[in-house]
N, C-alpha and C. Protein backbone atom coordinates (compact mmCIF):
# COMPACT_ATOMS: atom_id res chain seq x y z
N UNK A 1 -48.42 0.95 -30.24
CA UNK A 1 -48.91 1.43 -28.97
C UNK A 1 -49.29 2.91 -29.13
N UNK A 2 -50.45 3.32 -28.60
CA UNK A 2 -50.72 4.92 -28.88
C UNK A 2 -49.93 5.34 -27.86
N UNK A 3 -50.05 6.63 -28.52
CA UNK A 3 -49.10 7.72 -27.56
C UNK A 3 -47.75 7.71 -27.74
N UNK A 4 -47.25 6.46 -28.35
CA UNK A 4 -45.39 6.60 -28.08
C UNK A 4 -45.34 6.78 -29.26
N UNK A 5 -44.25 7.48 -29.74
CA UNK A 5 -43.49 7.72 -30.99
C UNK A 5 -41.94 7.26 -30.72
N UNK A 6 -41.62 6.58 -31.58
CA UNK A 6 -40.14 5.85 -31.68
C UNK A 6 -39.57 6.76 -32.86
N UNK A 7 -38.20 7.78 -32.54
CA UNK A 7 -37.58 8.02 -33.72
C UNK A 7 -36.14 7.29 -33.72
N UNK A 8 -35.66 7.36 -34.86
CA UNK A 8 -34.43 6.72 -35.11
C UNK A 8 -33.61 8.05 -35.96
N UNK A 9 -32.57 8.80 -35.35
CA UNK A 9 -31.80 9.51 -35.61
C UNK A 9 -30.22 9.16 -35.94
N UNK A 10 -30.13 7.75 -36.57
CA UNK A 10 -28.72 7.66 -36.65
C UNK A 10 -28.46 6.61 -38.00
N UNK A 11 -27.54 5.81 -38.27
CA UNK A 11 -27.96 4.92 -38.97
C UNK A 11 -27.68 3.46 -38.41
N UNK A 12 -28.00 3.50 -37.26
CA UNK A 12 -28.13 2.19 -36.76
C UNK A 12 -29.82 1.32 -37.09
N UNK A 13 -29.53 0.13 -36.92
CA UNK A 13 -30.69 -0.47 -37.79
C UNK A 13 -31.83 -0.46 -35.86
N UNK A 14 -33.19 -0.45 -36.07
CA UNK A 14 -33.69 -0.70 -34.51
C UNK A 14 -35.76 -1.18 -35.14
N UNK A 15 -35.71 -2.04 -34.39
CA UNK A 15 -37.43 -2.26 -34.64
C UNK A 15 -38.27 -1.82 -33.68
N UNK A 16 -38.27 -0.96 -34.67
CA UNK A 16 -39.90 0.20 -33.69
C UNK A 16 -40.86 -0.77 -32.68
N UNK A 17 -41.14 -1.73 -33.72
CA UNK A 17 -42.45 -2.36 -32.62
C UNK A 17 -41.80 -3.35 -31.53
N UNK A 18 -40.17 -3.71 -31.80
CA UNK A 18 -39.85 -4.20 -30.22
C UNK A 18 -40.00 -2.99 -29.03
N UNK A 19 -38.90 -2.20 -29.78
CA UNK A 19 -39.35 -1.10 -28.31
C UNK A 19 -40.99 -0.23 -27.98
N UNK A 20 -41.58 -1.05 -28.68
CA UNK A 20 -43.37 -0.29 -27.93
C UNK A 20 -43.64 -1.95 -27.33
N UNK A 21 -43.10 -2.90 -27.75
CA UNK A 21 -43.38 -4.14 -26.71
C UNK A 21 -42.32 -3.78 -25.28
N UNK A 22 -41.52 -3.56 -25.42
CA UNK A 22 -40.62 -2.96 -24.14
C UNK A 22 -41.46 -2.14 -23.54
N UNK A 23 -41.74 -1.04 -23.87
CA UNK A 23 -42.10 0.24 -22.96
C UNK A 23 -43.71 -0.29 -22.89
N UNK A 24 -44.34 -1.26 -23.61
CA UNK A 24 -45.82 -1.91 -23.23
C UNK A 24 -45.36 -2.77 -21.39
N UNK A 25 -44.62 -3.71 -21.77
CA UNK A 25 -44.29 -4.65 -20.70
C UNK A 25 -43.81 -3.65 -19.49
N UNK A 26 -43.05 -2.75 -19.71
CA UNK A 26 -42.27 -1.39 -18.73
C UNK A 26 -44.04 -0.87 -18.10
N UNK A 27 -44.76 0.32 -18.91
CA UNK A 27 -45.65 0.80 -18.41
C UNK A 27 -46.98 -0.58 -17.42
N UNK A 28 -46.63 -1.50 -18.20
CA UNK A 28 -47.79 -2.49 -17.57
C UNK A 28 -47.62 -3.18 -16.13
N UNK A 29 -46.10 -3.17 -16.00
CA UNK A 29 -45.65 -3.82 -14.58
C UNK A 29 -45.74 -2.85 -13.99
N UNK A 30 -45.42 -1.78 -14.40
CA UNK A 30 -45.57 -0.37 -12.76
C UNK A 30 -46.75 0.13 -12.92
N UNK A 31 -48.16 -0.12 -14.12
CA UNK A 31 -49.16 0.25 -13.49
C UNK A 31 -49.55 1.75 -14.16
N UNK A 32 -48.64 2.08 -15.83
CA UNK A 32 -48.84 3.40 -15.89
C UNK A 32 -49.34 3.88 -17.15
N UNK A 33 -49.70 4.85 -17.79
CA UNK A 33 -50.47 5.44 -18.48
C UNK A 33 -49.53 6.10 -19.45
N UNK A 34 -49.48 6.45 -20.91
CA UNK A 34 -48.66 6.95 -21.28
C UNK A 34 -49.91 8.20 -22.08
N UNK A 35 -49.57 9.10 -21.48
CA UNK A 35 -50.11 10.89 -22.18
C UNK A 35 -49.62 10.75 -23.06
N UNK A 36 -48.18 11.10 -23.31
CA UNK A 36 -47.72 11.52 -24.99
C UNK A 36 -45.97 10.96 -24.82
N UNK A 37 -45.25 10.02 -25.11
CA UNK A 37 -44.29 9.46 -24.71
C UNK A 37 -43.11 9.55 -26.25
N UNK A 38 -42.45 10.17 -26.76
CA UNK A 38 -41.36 10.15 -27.07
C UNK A 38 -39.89 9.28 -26.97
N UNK A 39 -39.59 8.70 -27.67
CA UNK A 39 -38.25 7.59 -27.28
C UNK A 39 -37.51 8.21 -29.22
N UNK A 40 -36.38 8.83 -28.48
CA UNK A 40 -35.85 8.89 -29.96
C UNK A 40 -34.11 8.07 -29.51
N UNK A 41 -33.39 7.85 -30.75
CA UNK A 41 -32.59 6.97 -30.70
C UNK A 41 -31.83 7.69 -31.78
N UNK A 42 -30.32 8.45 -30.99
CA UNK A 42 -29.00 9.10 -31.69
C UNK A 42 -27.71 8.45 -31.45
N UNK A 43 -26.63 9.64 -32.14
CA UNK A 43 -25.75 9.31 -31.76
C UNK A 43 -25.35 10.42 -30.94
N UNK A 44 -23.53 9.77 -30.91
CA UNK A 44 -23.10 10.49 -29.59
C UNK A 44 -23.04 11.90 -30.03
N UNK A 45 -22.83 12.49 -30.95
CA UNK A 45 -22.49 14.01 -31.62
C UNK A 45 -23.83 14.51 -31.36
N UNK A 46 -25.28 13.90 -31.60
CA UNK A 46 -25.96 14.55 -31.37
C UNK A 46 -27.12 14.77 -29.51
N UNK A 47 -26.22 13.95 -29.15
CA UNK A 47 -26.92 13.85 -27.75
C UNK A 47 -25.85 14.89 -26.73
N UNK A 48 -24.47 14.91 -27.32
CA UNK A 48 -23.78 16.09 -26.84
C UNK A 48 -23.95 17.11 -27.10
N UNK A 49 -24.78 17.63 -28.00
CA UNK A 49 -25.37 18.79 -28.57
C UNK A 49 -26.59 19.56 -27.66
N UNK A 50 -27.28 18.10 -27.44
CA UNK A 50 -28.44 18.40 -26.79
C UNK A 50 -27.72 18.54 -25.07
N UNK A 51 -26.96 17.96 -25.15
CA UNK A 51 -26.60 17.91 -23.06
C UNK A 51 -25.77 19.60 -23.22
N UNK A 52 -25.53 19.85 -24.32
CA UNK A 52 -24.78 21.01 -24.43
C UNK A 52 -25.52 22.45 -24.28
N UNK A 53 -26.56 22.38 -25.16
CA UNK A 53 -27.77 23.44 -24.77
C UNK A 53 -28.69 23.28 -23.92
N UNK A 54 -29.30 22.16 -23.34
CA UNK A 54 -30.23 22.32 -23.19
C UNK A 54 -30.28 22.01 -21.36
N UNK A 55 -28.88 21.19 -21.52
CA UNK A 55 -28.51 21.46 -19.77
C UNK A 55 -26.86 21.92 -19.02
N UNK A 56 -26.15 22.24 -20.30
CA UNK A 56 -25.04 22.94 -20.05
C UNK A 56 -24.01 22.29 -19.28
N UNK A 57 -23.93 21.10 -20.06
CA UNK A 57 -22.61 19.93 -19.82
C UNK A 57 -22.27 19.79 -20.87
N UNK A 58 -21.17 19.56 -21.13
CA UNK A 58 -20.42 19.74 -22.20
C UNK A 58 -19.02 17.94 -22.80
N UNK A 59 -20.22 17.33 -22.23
CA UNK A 59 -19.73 16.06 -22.82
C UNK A 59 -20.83 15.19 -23.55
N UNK A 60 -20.80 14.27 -24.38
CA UNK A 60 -21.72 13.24 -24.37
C UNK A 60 -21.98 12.08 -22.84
N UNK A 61 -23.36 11.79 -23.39
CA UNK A 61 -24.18 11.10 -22.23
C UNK A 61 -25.37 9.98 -22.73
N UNK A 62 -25.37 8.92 -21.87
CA UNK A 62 -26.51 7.58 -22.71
C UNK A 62 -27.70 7.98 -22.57
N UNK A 63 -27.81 9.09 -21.98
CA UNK A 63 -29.56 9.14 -21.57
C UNK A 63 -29.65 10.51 -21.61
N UNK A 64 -30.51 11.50 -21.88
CA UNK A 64 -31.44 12.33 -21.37
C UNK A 64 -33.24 12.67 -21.67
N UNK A 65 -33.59 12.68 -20.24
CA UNK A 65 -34.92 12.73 -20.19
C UNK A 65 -35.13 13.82 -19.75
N UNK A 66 -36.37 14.15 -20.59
CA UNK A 66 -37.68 15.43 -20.50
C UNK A 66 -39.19 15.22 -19.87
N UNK A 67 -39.32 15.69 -18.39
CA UNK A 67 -40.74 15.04 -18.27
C UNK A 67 -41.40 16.35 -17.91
N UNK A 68 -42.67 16.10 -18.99
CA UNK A 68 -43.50 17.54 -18.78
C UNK A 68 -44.94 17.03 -17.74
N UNK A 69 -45.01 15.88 -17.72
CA UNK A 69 -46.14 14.85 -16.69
C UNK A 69 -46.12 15.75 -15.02
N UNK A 70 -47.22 16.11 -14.90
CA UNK A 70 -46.86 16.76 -13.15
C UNK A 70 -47.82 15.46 -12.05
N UNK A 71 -48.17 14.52 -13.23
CA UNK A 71 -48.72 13.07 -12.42
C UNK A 71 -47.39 11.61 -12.39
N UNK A 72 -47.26 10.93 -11.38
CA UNK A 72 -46.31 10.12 -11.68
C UNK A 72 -46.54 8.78 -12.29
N UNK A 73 -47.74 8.94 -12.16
CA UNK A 73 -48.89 7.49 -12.85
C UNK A 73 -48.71 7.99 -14.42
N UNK A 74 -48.69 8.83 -15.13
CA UNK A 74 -48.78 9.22 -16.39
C UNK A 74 -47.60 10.03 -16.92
N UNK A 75 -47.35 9.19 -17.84
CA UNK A 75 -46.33 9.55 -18.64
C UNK A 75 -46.30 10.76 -19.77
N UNK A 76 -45.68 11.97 -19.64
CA UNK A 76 -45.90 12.79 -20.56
C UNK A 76 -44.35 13.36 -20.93
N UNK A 77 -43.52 12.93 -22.10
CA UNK A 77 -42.09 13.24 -21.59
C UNK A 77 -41.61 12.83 -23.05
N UNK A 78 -40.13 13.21 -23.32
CA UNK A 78 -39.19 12.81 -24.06
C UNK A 78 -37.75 11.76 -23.51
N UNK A 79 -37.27 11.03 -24.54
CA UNK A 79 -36.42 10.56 -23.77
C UNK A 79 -35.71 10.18 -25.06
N UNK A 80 -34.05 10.48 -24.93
CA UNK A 80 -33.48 10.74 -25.76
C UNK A 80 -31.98 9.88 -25.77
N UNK A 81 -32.06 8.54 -26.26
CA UNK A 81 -30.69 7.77 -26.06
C UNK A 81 -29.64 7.57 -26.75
N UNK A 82 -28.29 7.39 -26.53
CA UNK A 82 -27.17 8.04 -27.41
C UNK A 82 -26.98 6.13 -28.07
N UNK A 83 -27.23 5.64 -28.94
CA UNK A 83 -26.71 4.10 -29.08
C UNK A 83 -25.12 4.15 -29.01
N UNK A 84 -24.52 4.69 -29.57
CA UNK A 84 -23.48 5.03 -29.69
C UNK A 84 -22.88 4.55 -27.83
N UNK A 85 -23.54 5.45 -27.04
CA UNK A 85 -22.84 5.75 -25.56
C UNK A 85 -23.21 4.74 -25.21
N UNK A 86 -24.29 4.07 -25.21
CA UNK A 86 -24.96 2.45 -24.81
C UNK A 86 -24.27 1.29 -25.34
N UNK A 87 -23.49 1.65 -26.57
CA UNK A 87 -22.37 0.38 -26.68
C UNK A 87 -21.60 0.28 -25.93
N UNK A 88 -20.98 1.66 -25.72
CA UNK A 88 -20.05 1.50 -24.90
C UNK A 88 -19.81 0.97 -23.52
N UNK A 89 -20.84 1.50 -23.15
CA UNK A 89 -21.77 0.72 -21.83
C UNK A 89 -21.84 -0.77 -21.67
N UNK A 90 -22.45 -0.79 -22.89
CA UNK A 90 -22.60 -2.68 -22.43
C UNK A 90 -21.73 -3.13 -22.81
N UNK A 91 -20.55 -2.36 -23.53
CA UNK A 91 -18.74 -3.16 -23.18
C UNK A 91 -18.18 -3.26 -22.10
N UNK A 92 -18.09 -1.45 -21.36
CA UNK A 92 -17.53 -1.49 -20.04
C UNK A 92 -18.54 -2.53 -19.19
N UNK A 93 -19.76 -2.42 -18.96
CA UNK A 93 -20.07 -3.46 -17.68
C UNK A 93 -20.96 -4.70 -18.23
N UNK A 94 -19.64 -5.42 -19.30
CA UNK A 94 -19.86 -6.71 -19.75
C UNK A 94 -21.56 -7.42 -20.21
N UNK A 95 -22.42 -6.43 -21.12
CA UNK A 95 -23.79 -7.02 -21.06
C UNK A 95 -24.04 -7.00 -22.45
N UNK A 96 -24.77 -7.38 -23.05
CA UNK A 96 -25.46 -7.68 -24.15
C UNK A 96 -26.13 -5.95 -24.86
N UNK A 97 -25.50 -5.54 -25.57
CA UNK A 97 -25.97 -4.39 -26.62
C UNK A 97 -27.56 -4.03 -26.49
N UNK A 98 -28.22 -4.71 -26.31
CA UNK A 98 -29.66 -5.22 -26.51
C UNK A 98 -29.85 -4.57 -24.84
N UNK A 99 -29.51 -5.89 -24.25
CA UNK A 99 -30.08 -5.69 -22.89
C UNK A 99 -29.98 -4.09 -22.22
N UNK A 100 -28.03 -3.05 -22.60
CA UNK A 100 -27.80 -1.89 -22.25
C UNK A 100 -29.08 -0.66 -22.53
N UNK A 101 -29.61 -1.20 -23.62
CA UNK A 101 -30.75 0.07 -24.48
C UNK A 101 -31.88 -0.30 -23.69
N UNK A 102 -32.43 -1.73 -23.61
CA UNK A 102 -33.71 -1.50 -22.16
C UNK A 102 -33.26 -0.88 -21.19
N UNK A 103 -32.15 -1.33 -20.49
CA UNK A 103 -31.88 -0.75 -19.16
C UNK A 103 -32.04 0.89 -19.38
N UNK A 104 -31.51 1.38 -20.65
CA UNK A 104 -31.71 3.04 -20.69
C UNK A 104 -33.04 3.63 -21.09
N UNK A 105 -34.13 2.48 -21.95
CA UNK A 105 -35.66 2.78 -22.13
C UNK A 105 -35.99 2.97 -20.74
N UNK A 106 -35.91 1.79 -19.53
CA UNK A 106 -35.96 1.64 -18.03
C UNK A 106 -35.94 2.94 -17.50
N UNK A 107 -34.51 3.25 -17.48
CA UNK A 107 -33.77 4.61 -17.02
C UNK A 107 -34.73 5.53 -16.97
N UNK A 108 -35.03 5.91 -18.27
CA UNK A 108 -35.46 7.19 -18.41
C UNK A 108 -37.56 7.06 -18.14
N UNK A 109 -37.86 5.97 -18.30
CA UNK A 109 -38.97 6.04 -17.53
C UNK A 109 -39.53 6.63 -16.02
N UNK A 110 -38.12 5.65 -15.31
CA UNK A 110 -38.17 5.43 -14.05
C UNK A 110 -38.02 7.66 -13.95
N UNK A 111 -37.09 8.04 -14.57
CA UNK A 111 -36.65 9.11 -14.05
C UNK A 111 -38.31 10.55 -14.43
N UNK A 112 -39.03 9.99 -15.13
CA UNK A 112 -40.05 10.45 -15.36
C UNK A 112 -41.20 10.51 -14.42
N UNK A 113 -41.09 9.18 -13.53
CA UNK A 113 -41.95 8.44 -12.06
C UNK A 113 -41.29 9.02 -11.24
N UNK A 114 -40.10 10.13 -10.89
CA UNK A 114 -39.90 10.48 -9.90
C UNK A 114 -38.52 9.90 -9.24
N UNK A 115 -37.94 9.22 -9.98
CA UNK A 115 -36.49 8.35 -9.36
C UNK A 115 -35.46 9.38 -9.80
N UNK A 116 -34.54 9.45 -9.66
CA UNK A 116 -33.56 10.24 -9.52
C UNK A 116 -32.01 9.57 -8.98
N UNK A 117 -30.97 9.91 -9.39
CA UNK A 117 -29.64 9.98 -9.56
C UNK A 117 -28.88 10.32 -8.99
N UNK A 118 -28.84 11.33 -8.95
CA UNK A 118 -28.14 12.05 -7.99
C UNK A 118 -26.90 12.04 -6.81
N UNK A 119 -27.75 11.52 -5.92
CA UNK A 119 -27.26 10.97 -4.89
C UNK A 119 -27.23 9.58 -4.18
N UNK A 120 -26.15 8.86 -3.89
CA UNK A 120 -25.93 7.77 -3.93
C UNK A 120 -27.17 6.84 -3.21
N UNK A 121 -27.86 6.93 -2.41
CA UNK A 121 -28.69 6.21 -1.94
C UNK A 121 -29.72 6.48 -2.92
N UNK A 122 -29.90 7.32 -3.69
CA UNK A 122 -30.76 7.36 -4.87
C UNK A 122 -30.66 6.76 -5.91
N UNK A 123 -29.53 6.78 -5.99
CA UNK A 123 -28.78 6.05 -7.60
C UNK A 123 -28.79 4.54 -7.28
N UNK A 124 -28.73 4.01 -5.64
CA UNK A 124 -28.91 2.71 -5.62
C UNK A 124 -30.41 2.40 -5.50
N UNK A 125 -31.36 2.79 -5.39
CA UNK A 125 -32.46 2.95 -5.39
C UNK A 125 -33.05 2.53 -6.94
N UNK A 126 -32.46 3.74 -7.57
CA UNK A 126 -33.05 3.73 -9.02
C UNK A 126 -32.31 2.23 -9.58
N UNK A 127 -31.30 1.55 -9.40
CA UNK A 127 -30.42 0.94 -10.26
C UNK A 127 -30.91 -0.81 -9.84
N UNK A 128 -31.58 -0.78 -8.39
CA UNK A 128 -32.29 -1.98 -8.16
C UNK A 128 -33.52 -2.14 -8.63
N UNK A 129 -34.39 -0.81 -8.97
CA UNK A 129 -35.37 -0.70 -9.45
C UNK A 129 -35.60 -1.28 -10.95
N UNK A 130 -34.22 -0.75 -11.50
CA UNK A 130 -33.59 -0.97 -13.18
C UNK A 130 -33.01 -2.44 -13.34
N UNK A 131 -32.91 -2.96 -11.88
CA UNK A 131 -32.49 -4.67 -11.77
C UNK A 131 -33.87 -5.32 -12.15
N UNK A 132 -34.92 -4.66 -11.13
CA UNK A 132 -35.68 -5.68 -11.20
C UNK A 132 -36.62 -6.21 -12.62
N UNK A 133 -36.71 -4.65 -13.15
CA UNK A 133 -37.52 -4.42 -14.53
C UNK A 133 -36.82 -5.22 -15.28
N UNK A 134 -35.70 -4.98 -15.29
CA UNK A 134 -34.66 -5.91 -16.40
C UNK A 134 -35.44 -7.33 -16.67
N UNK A 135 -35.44 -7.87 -15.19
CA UNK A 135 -35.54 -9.37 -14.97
C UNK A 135 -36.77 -9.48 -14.87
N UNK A 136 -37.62 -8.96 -15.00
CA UNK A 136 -39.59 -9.04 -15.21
C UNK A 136 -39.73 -9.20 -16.65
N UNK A 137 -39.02 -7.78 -17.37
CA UNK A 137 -39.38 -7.57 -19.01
C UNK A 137 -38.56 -7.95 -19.76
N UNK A 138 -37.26 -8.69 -19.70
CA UNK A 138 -36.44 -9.03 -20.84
C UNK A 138 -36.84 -10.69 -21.40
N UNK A 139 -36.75 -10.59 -22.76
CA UNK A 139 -37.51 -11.50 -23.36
C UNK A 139 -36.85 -11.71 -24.32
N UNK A 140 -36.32 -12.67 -24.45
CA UNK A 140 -35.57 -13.15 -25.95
C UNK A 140 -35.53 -12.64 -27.51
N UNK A 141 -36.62 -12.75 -27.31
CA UNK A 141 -36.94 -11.76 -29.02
C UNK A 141 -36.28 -10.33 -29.12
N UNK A 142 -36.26 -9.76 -27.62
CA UNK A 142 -35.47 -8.62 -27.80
C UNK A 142 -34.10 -8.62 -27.95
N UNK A 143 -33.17 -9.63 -28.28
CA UNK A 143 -31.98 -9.54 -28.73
C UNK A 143 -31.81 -9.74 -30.47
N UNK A 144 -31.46 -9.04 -30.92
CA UNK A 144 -31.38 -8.42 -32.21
C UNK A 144 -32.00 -6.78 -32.27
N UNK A 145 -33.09 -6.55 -32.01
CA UNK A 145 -33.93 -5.42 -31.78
C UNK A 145 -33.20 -4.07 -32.16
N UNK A 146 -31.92 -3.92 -31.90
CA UNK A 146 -31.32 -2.89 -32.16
C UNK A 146 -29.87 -2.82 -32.96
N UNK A 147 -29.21 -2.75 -33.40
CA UNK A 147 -27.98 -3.07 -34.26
C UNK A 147 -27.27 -1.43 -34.55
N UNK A 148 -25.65 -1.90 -34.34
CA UNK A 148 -25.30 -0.07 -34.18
C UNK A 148 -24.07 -0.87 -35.18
């Protein structure tokens, strides 16, 4: 897919061209454009590093996104996921390894379009939004896709 770059920063095993079929099926149901799109894939030491400088929290975290896009139709951004914190995730709320890392490709899209966290009627907002994508774009082939 042009425009996206997939890095892999850890030594977990992950197939580049599932996640540009993810973020293909993601950008195509909401209708959006990708400018210059970034998806890199760490661990937890190094995503606490980054939540450490670059927004001055001082724990690890499954997600952080960068959106430099001032359109919400077009994607221009980084997005930076901990696999590590996403296991853990899809232990605590019982889901498939696989399925936790779309929901956080999802995540950090959505948070690029303008969705937000924050605050609880927001966070339920964003998290039905992250229901529905789930259940539009998840596709069988994407289980294996990533391995930690």
């Amino acid at each position: 897919m042009k425009n996206l770059r997939v890095y892999l920063h850890s030594k977990a095993k992950l197939d580049k061209r599932e996640v540009h079929k993810i973020v293909k099926n993601i950008t195509s149901y909401l209708d959006l454009k990708i400018i210059s799109l970034e998806i890199n894939f760490m661990n937890s030491e190094q995503i606490h590093k980054m939540n450490v400088e670059h927004l001055g929290h001082d724990y690890s975290t499954d997600i952080i996104t960068f959106n430099y896009s001032e359109e919400l139709s077009k994607l221009d951004g980084e997005i930076f996921i901990s696999l590590e914190d996403a296991k853990f995730n899809s232990k605590k709320f019982d889901v498939l390894f696989e399925n936790e890392v779309v929901r956080l490709i999802i995540h950090g899209i959505l948070h690029m379009i303008g969705y937000d966290d924050q605050k609880p009627a927001d966070k339920r907002k964003m998290k039905k939004k992250e229901n529905e994508l789930v259940a539009k774009i998840w596709n069988r082939s994407f289980k294996g896709f990533v391995k930690l």
